[in-house]
C-alpha atoms as a PDB file:
ATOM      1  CA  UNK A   1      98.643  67.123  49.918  1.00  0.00           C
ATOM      2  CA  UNK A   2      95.959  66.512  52.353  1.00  0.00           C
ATOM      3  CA  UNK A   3      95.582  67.981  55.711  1.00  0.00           C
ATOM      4  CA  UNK A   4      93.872  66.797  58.627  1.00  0.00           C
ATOM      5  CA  UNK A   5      91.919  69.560  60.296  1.00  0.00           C
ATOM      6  CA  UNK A   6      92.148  69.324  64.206  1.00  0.00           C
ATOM      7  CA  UNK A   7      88.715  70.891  65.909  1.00  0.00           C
ATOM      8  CA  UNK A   8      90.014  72.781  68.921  1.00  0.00           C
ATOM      9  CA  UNK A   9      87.670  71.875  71.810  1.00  0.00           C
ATOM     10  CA  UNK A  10      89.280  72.435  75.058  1.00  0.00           C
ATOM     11  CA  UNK A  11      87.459  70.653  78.290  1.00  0.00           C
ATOM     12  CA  UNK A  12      88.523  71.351  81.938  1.00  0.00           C
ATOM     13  CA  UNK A  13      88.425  67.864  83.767  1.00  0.00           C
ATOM     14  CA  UNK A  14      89.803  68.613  86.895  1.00  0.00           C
ATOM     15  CA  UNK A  15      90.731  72.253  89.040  1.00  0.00           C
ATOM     16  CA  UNK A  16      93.613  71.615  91.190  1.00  0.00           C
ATOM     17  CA  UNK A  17      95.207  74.466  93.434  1.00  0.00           C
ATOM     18  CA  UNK A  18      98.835  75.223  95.032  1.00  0.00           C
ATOM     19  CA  UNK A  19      99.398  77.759  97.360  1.00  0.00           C
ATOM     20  CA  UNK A  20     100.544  80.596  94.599  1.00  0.00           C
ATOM     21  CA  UNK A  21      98.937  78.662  91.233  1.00  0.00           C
ATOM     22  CA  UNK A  22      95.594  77.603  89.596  1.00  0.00           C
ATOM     23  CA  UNK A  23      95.838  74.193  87.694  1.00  0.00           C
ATOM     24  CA  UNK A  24      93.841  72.933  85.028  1.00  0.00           C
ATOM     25  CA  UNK A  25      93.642  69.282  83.874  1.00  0.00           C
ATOM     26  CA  UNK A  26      92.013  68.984  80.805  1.00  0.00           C
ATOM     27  CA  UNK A  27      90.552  65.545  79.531  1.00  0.00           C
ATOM     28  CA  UNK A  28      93.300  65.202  76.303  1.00  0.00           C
ATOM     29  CA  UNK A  29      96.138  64.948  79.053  1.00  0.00           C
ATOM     30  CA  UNK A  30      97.221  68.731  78.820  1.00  0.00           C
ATOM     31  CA  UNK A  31      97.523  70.648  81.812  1.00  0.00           C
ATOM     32  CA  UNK A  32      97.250  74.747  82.347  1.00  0.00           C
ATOM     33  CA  UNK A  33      98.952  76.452  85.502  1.00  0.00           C
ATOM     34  CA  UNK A  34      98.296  80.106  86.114  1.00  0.00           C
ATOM     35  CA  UNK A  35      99.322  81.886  88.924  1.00  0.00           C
ATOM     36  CA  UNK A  36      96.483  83.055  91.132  1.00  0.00           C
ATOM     37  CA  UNK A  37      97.398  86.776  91.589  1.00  0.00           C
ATOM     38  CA  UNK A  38      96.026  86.860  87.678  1.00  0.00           C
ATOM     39  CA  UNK A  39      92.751  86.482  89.032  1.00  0.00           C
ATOM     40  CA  UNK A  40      91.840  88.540  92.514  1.00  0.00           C
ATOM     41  CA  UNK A  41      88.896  86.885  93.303  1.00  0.00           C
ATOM     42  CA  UNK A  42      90.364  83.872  93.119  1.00  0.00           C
ATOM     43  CA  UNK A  43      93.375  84.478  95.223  1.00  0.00           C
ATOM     44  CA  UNK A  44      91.800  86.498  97.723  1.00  0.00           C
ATOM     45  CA  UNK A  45      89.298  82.995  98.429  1.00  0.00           C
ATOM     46  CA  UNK A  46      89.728  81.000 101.357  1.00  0.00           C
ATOM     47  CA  UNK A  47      90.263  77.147 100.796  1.00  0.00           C
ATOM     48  CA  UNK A  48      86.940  76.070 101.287  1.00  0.00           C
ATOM     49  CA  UNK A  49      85.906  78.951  98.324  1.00  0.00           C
ATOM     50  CA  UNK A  50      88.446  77.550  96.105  1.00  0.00           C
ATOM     51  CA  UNK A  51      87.431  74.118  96.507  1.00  0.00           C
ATOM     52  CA  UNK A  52      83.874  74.766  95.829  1.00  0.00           C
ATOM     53  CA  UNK A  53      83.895  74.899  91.660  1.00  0.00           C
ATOM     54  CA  UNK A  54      81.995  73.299  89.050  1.00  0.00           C
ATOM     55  CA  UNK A  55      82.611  72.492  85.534  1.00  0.00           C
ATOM     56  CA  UNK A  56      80.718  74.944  82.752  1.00  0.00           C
ATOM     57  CA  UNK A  57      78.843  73.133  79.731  1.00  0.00           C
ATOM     58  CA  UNK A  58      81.109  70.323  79.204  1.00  0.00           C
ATOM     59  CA  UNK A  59      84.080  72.019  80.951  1.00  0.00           C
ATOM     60  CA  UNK A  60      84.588  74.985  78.646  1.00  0.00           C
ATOM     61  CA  UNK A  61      84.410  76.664  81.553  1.00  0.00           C
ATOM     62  CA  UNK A  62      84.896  77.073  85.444  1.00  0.00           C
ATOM     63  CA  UNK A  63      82.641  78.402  87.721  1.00  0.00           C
ATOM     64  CA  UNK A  64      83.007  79.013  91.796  1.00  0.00           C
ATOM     65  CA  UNK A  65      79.874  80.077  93.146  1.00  0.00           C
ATOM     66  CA  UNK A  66      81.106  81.090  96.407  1.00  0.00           C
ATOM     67  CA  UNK A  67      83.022  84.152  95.081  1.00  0.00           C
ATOM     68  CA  UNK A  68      80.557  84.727  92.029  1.00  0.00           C
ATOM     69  CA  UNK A  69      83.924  83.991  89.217  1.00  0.00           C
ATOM     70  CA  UNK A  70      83.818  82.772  85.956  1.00  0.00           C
ATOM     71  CA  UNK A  71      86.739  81.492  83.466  1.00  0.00           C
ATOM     72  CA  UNK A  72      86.926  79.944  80.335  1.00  0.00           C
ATOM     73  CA  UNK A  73      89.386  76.961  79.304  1.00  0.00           C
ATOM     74  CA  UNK A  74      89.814  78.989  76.095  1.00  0.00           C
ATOM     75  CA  UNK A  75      90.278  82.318  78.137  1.00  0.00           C
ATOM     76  CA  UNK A  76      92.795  80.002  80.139  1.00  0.00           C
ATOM     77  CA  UNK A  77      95.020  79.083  77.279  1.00  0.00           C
ATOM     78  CA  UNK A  78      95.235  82.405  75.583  1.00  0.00           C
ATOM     79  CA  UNK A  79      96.520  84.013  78.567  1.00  0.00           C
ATOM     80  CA  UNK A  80      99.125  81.490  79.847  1.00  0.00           C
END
């Protein structure tokens, strides 16, 4: 029997925000909602804060300068 072996390589595309939830879009189509009292920087950011992020590597990660926070896609998918 073979077995194809799947590299796990998750990439944040796009970072997407409701009023109570982070959402991540991730370029194979999959999409990762977390609410955003898991992360207290993060929900204690105003709009503008939020909307200031940028991708990590090749989106492995997320980064939002304004309020100095850090996750990763893999951290992401572990904990929701």
């Amino acid at each position: 029997m073979n077995t194809l072996a799947v590299e796990l390589h998750p990439q944040a595309h796009t970072i997407k925000f409701t009023d109570s939830d982070l959402i991540v879009e991730l370029l194979d189509g999959r999409k990762i909602s977390a609410p955003l009292v898991w992360f207290p920087r993060l929900s204690q950011a105003t709009q503008k804060q939020l909307a200031n992020w940028e991708l990590l590597g090749d989106g492995e990660g997320i980064h939002w300068p304004d309020i100095d926070e850090d996750l990763s896609v893999v951290g992401l998918l572990f904990k929701a």
